[in-house]
N, C-alpha and C. Protein backbone atom coordinates (compact mmCIF):
# COMPACT_ATOMS: atom_id res chain seq x y z
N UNK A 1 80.73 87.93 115.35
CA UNK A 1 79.96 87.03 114.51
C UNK A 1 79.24 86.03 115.41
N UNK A 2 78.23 85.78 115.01
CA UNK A 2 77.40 84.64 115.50
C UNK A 2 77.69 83.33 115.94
N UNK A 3 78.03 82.67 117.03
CA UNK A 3 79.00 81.22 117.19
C UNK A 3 77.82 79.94 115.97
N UNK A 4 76.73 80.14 116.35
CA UNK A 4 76.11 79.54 115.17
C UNK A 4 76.34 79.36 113.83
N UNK A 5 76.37 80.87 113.74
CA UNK A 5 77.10 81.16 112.10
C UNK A 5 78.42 80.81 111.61
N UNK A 6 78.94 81.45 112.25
CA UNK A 6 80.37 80.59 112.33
C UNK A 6 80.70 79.19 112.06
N UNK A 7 80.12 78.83 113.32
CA UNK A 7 79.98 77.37 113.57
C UNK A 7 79.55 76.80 111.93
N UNK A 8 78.37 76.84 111.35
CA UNK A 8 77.86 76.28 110.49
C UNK A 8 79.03 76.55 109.01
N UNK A 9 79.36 77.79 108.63
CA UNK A 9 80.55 78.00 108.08
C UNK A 9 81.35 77.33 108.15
N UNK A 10 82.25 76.69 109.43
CA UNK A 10 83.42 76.20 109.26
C UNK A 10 83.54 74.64 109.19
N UNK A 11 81.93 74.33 109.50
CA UNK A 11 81.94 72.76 108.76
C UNK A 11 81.80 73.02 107.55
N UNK A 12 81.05 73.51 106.68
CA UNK A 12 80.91 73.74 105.52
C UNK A 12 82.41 73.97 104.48
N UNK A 13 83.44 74.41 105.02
CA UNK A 13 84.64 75.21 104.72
C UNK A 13 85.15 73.72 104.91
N UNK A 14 85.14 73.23 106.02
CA UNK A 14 85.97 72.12 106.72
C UNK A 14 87.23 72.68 107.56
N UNK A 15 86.97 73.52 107.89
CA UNK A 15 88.07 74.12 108.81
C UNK A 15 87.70 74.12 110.71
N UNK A 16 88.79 73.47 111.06
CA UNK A 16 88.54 72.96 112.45
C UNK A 16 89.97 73.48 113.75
N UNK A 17 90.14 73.51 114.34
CA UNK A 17 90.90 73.81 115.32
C UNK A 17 92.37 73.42 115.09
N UNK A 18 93.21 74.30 114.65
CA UNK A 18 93.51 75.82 115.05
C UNK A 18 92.66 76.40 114.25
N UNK A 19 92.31 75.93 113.33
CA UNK A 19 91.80 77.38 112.33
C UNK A 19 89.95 77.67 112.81
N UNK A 20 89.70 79.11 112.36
CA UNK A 20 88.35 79.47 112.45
C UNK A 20 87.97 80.66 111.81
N UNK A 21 87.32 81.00 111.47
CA UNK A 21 86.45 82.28 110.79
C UNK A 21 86.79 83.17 112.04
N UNK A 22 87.34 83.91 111.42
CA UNK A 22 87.38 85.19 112.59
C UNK A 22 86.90 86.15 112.10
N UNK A 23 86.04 86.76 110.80
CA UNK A 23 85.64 88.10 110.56
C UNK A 23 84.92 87.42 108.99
N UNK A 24 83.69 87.42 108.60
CA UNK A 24 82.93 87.49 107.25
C UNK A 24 82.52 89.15 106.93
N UNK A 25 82.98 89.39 105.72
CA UNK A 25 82.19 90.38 105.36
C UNK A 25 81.49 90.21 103.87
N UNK A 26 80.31 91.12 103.47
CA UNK A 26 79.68 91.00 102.47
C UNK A 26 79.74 91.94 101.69
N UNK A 27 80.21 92.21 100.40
CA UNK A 27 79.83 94.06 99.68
C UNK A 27 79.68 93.51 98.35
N UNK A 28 79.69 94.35 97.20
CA UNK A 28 79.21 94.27 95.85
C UNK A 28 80.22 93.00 95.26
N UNK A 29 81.49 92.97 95.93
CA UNK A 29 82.45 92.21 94.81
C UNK A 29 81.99 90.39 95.58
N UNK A 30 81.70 90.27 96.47
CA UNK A 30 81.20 89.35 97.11
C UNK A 30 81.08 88.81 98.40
N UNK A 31 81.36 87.41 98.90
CA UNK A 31 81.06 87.45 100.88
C UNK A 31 83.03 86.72 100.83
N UNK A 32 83.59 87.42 101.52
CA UNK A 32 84.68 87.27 102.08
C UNK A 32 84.99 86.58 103.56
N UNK A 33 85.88 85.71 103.33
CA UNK A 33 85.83 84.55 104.58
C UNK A 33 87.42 85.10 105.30
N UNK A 34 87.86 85.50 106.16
CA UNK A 34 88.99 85.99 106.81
C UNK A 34 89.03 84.98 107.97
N UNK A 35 90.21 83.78 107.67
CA UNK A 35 90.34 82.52 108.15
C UNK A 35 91.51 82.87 108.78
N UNK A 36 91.77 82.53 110.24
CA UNK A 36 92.95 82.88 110.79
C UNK A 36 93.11 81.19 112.08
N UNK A 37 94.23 81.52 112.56
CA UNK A 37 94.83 80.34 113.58
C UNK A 37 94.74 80.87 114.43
N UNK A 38 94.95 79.92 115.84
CA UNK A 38 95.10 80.33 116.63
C UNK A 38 96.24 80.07 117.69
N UNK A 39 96.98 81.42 117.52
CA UNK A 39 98.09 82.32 118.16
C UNK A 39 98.58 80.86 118.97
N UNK A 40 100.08 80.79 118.87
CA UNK A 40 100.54 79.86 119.78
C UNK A 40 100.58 78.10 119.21
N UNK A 41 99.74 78.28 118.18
CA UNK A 41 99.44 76.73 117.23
C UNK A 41 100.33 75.79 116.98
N UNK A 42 100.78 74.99 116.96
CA UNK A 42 101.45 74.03 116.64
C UNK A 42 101.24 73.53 114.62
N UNK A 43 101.90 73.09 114.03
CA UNK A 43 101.51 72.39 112.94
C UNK A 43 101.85 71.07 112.74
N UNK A 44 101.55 70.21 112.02
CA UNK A 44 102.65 68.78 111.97
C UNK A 44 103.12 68.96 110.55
N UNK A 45 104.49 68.05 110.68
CA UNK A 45 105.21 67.68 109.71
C UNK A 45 105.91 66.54 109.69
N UNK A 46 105.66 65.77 108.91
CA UNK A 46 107.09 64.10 109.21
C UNK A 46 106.48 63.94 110.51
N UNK A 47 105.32 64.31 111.15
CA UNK A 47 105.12 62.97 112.80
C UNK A 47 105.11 63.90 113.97
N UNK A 48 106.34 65.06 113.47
CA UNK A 48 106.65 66.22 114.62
C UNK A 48 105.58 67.40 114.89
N UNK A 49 105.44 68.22 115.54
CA UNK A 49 105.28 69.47 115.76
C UNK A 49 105.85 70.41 115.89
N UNK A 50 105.64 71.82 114.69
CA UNK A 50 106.36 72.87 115.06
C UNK A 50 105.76 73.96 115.13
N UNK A 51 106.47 74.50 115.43
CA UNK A 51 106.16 76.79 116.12
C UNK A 51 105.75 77.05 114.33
N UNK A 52 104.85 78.27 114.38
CA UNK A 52 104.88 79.12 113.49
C UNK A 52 106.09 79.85 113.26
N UNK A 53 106.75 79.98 111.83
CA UNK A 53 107.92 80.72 111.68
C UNK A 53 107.76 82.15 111.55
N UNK A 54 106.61 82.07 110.21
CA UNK A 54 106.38 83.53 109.46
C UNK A 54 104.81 83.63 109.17
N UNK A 55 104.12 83.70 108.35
CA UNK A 55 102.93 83.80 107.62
C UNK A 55 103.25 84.33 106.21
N UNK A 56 101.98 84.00 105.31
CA UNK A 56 101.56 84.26 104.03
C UNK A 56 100.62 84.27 104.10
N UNK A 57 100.23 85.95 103.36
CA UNK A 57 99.29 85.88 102.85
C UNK A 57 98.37 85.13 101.88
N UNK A 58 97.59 84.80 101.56
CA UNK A 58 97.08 84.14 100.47
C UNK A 58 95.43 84.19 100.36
N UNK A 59 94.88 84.04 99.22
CA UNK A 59 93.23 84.08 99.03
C UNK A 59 93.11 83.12 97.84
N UNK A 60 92.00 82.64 98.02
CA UNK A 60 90.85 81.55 97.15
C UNK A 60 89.89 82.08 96.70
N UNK A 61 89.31 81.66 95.49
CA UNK A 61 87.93 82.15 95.24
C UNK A 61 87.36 80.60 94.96
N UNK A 62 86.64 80.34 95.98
CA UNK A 62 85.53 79.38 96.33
C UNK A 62 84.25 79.26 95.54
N UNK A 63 83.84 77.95 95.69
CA UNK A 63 82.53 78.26 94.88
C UNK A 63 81.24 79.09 95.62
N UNK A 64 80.78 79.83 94.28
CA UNK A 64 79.85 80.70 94.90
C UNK A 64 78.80 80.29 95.84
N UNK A 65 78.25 81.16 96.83
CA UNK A 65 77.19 80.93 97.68
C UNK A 65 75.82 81.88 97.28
N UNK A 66 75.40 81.21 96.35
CA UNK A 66 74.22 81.59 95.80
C UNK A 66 74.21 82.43 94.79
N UNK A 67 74.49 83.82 94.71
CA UNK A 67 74.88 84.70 93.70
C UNK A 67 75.92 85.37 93.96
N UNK A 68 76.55 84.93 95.38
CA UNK A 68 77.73 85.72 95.79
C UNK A 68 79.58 84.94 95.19
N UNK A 69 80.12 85.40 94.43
CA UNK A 69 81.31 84.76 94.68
C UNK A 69 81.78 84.96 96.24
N UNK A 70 82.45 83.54 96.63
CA UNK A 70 83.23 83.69 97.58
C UNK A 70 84.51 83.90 97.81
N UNK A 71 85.80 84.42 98.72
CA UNK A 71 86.69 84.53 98.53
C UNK A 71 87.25 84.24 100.33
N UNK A 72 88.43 83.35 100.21
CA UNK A 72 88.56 82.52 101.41
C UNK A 72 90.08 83.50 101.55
N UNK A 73 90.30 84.13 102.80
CA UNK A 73 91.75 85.04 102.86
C UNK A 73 91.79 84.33 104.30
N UNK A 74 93.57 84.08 104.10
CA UNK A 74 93.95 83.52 105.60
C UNK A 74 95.58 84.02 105.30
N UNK A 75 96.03 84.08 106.74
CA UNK A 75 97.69 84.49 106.47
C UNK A 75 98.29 82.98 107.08
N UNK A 76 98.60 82.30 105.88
CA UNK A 76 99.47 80.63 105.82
C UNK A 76 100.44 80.26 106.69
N UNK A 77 100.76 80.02 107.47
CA UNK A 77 102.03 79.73 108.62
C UNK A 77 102.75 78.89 107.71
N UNK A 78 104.30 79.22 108.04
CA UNK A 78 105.05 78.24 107.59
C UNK A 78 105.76 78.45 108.79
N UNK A 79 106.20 76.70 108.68
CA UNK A 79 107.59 76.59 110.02
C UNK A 79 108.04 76.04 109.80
N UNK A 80 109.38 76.38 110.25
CA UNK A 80 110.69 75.82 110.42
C UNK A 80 111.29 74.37 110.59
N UNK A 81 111.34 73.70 109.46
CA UNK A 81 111.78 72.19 110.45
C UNK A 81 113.38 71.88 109.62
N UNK A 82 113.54 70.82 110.06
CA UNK A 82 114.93 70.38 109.43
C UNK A 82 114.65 70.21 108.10
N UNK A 83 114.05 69.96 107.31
CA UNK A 83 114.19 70.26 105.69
C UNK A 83 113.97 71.25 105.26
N UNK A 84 113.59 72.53 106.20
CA UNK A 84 113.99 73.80 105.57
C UNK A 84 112.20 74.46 105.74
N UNK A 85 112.25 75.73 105.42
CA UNK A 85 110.92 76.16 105.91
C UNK A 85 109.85 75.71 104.51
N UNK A 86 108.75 75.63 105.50
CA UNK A 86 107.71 74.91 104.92
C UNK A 86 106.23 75.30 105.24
N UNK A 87 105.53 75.26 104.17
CA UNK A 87 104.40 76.44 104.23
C UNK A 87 103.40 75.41 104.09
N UNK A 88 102.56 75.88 105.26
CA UNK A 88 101.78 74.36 106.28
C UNK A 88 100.27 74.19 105.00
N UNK A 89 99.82 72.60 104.93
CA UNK A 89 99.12 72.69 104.02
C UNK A 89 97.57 73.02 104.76
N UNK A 90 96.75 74.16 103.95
CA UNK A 90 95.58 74.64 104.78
C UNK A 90 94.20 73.73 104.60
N UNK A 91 93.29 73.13 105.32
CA UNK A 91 92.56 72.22 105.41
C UNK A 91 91.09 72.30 104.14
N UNK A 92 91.25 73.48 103.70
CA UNK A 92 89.96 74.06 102.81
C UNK A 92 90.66 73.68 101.71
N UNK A 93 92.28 73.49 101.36
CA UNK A 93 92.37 73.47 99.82
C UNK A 93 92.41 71.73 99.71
N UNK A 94 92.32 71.40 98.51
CA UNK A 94 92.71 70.07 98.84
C UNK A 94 93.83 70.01 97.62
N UNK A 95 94.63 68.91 97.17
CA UNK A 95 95.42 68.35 96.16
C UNK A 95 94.36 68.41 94.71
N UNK A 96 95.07 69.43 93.78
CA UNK A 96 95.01 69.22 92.80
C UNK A 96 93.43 70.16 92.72
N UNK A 97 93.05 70.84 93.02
CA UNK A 97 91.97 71.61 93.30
C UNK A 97 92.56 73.04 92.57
């Protein structure tokens, strides 16, 4: 993909480091955003930093981009901390959305 394109995408998304667009595709059902981390990431929780435990899958359907529905797929890290595992909150969704 285009670092431009990209680039312009992931302000738009609001997704910033660890996370990034690693693969868009386009077909009849609409433009698909395949949002991934990057390997080795840290997350915070309570102040700390932790390891990735596992992943989840998960997908969004975003507002459309022109006539296309969008659909936002990323696999969710959760990690491990002392209150038990916890599935990290992703920067595109917000509260109550």
């Amino acid at each position: 993909m285009d670092k431009e394109f990209q680039d312009f995408f992931e302000k738009l998304l609001g997704i910033a480091d660890p996370w990034y667009i690693r693969e868009v595709e386009q077909n009849e059902q609409g433009i698909h955003f395949h949002i991934d981390f990057n390997r080795g990431a840290q997350f915070p929780y309570k102040g700390e930093m932790y390891s990735v435990h596992d992943t989840v899958e998960k997908e969004w359907w975003h507002l459309n981009f022109f006539q296309y529905r969008t659909y936002l797929h990323a696999n969710v890290p959760r990690i491990n901390t002392p209150d038990g595992i916890i599935q990290v909150q992703v920067p595109w969704v917000h509260e109550g959305s």
